[in-house]
C-alpha atoms as a PDB file:
ATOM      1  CA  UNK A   1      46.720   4.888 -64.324  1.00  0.00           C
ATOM      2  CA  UNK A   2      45.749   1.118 -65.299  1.00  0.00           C
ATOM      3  CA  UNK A   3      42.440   2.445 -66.706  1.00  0.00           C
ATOM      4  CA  UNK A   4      45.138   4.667 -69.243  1.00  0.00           C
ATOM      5  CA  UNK A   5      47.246   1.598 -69.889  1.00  0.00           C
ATOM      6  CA  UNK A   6      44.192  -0.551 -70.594  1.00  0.00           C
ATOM      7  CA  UNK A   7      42.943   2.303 -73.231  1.00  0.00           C
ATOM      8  CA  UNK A   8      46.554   2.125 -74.615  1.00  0.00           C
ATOM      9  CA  UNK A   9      46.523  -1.024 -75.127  1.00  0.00           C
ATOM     10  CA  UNK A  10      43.347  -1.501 -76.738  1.00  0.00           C
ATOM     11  CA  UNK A  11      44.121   2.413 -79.075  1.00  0.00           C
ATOM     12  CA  UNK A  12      47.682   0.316 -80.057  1.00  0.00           C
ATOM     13  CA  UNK A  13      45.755  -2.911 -81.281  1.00  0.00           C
ATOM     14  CA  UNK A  14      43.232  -0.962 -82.917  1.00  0.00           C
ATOM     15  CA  UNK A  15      45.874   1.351 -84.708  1.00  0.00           C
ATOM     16  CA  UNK A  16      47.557  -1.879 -85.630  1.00  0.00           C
ATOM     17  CA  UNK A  17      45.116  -3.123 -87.399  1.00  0.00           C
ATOM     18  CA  UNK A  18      44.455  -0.188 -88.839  1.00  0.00           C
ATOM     19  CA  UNK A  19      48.022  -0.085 -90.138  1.00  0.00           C
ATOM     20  CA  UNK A  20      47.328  -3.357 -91.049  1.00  0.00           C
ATOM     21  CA  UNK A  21      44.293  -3.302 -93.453  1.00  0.00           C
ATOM     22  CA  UNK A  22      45.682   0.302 -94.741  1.00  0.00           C
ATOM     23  CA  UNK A  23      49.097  -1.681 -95.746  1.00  0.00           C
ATOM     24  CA  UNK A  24      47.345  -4.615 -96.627  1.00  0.00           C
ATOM     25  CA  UNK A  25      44.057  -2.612 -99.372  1.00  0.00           C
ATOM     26  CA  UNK A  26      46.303   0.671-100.489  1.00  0.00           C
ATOM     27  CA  UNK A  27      50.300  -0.671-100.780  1.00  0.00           C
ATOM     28  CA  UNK A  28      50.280  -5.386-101.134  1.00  0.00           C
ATOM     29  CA  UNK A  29      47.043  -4.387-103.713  1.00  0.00           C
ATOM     30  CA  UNK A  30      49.280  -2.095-105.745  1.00  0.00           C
ATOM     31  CA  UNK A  31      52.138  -4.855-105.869  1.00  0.00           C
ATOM     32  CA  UNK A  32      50.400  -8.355-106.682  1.00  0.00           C
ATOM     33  CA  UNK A  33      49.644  -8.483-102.517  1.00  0.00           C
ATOM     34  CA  UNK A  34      53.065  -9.011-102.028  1.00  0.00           C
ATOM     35  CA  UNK A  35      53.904  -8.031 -98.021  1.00  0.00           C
ATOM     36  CA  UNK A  36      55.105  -4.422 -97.369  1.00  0.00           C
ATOM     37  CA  UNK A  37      58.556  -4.499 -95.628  1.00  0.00           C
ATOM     38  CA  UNK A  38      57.225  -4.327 -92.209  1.00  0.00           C
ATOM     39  CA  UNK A  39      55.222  -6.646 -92.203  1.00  0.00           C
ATOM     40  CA  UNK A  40      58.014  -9.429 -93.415  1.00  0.00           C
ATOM     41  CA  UNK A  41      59.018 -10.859 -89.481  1.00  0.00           C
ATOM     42  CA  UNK A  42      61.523 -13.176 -90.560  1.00  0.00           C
ATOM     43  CA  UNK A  43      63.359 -10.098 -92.645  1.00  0.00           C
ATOM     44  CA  UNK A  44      63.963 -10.291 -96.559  1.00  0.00           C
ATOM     45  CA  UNK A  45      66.678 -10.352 -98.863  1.00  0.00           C
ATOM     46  CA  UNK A  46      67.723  -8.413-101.971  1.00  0.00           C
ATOM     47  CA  UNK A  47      66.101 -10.331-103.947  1.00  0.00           C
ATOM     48  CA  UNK A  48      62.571 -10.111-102.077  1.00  0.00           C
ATOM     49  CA  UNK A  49      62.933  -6.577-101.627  1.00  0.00           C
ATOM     50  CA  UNK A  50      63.549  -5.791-105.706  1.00  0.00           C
ATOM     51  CA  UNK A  51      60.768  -8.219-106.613  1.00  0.00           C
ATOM     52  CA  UNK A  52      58.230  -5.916-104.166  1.00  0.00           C
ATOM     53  CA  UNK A  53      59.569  -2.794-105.223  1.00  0.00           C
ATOM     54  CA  UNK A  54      59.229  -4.329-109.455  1.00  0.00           C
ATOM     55  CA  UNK A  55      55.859  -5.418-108.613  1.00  0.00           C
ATOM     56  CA  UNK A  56      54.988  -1.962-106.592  1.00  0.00           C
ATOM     57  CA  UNK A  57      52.639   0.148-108.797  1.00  0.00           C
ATOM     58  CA  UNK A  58      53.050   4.371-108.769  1.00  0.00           C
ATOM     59  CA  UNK A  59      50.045   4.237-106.650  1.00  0.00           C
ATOM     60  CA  UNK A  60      50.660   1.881-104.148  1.00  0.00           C
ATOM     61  CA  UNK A  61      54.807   3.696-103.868  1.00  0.00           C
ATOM     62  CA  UNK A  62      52.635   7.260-103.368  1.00  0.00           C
ATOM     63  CA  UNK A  63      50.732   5.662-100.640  1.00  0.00           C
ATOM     64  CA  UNK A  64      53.731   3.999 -99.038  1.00  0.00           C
ATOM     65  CA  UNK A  65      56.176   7.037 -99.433  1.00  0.00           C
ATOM     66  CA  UNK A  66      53.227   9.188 -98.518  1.00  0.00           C
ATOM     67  CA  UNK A  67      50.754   9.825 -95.088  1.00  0.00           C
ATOM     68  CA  UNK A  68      51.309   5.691 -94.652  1.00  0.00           C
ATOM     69  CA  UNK A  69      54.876   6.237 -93.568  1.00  0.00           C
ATOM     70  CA  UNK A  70      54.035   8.522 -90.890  1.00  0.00           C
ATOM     71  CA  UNK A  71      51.544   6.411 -89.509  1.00  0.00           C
ATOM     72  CA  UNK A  72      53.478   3.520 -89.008  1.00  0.00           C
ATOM     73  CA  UNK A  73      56.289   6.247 -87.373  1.00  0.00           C
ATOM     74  CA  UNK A  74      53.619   6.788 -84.704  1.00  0.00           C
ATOM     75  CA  UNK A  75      52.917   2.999 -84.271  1.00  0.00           C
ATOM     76  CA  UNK A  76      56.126   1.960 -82.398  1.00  0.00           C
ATOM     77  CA  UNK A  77      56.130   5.463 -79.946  1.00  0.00           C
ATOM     78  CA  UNK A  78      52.244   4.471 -79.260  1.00  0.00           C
ATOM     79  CA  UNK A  79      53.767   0.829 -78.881  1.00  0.00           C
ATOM     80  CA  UNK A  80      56.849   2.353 -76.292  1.00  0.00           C
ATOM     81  CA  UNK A  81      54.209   4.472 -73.944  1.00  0.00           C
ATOM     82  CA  UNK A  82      52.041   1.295 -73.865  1.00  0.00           C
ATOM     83  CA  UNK A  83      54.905  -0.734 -72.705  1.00  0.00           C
ATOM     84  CA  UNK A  84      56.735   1.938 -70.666  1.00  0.00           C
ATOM     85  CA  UNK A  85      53.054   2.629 -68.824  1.00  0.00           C
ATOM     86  CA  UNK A  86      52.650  -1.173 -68.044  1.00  0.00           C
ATOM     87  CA  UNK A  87      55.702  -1.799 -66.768  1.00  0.00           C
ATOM     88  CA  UNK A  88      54.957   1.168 -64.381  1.00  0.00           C
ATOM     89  CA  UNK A  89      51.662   0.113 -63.849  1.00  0.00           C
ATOM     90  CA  UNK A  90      52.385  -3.496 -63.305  1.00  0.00           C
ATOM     91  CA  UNK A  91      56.400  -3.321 -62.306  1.00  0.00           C
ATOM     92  CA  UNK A  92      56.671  -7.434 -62.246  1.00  0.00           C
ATOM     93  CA  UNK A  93      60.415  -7.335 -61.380  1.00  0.00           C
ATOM     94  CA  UNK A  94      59.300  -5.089 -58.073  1.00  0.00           C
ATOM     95  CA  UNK A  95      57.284  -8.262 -56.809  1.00  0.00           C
ATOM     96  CA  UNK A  96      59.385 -10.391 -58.173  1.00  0.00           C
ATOM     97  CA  UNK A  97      62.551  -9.155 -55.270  1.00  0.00           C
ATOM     98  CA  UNK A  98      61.875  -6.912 -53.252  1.00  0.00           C
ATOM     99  CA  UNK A  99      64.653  -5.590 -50.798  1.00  0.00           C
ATOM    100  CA  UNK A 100      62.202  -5.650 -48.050  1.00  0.00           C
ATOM    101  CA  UNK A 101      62.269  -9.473 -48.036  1.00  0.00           C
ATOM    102  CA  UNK A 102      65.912  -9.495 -46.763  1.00  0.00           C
ATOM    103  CA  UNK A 103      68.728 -12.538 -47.313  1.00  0.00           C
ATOM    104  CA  UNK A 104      66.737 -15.088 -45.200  1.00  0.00           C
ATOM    105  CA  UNK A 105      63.235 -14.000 -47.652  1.00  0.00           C
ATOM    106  CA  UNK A 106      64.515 -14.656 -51.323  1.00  0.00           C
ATOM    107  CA  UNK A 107      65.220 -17.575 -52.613  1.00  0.00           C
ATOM    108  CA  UNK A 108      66.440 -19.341 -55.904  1.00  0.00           C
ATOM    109  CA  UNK A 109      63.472 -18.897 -57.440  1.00  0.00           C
ATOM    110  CA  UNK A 110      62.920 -15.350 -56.517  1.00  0.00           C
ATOM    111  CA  UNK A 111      66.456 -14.283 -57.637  1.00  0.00           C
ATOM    112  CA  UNK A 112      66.491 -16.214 -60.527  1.00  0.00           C
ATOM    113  CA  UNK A 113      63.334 -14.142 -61.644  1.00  0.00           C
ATOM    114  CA  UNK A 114      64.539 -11.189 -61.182  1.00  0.00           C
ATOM    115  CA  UNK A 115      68.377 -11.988 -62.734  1.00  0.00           C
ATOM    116  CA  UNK A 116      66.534 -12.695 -65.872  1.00  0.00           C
ATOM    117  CA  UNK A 117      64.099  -9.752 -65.574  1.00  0.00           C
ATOM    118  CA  UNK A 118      67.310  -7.082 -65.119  1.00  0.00           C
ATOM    119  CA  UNK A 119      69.202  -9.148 -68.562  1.00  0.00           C
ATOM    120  CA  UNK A 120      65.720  -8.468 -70.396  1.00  0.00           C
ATOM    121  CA  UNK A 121      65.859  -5.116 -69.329  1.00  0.00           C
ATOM    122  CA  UNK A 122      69.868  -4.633 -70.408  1.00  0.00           C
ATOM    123  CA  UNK A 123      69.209  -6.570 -73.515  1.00  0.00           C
ATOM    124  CA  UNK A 124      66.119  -3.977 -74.432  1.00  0.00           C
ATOM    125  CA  UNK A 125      67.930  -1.147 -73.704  1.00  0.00           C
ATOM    126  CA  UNK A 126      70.935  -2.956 -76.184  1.00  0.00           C
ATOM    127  CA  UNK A 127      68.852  -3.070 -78.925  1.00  0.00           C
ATOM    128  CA  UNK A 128      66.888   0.306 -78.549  1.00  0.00           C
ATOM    129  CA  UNK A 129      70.360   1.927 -78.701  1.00  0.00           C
ATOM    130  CA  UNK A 130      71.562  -0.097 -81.320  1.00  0.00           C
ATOM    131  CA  UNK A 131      68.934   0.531 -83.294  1.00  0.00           C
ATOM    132  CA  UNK A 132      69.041   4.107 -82.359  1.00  0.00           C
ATOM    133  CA  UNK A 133      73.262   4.489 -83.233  1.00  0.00           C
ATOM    134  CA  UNK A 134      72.154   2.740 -86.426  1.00  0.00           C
ATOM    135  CA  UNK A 135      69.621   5.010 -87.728  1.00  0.00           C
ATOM    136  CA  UNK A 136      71.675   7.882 -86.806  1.00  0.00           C
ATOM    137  CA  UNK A 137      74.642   6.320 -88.489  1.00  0.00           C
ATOM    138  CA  UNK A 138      72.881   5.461 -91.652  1.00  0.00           C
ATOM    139  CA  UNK A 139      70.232   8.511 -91.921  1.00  0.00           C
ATOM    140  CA  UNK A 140      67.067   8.260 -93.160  1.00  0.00           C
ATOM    141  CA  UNK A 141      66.399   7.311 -96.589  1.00  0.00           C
ATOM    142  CA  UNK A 142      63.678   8.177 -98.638  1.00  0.00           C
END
C-alpha cells in the first residue's frame, strides 16, 4: 500500500503540472496571461474576475469551458485518494496516542498532539461539507 501512495503522489504532482502548463499555454495565453481562476490563491474580486473574462479570447473560453474543466474536476478526487491513502498508510494521530499507552504513558505533549490532530480532522471535515452544502445550494454554473 505505501508503494500505491508513493505512485499517487508522484501521478497527482505530475497531473498538476500538467494542469498547470495546459492552464498556463491554452487559457492565461488567450487572455493577456492573466491567471485562470484557480490558480488565484489569495481569491479575486469582481473586478479581477471581469477584467479576465474581457481579456479571455473565444479560444482560450472553448478551452476553459471545454475538456480543461473536466480535468481539473479529476485533480482534487486524485488529490482526496492521495491524502485519504496516506493518512491510512501513515495514520500520524495513531502514534501520536495510542490507548495502549494508558494514563501513566501519555503525557502533555502526546495529548496535545493528538487534540490538535482530532480539531484538524473536525475542521477538514467542516469545510469539505461546507463546501459540499454550498455547491449543492448554489448548483453548478456553466
Amino acid at each position: 500500500m505505501t508503494r500505491v501512495f508513493w505512485a499517487l503522489i508522484a501521478l497527482s504532482a505530475i497531473y498538476f503540472v500538467v494542469l498547470g502548463a495546459w492552464s498556463t499555454w491554452a487559457i492565461s495565453a488567450g487572455a493577456g496571461w492573466l491567471p485562470i481562476f484557480d490558480a488565484r490563491v489569495l481569491g479575486y474580486d469582481q473586478e479581477q474576475a471581469r477584467a479576465f473574462l474581457l481579456a479571455l479570447s473565444p479560444e482560450g473560453l472553448a478551452s476553459y469551458k471545454g475538456l480543461f474543466r473536466e480535468a481539473d474536476t479529476v485533480f482534487p478526487i486524485l488529490l482526496a485518494a492521495t491524502l485519504v491513502l496516506g493518512l491510512l498508510v501513515h495514520h500520524p494521530w495513531r502514534r501520536a496516542v495510542s490507548l495502549g499507552l494508558g494514563p501513566e504513558g501519555i503525557d502533555e505533549d502526546v495529548v496535545s498532539i493528538a487534540a490538535r490532530l482530532t480539531m484538524l480532522k473536525w475542521f477538514g471535515y467542516a469545510v469539505a461539507l461546507g463546501g459540499l452544502g454550498f455547491g449543492l445550494f448554489r448548483g453548478r454554473r456553466a
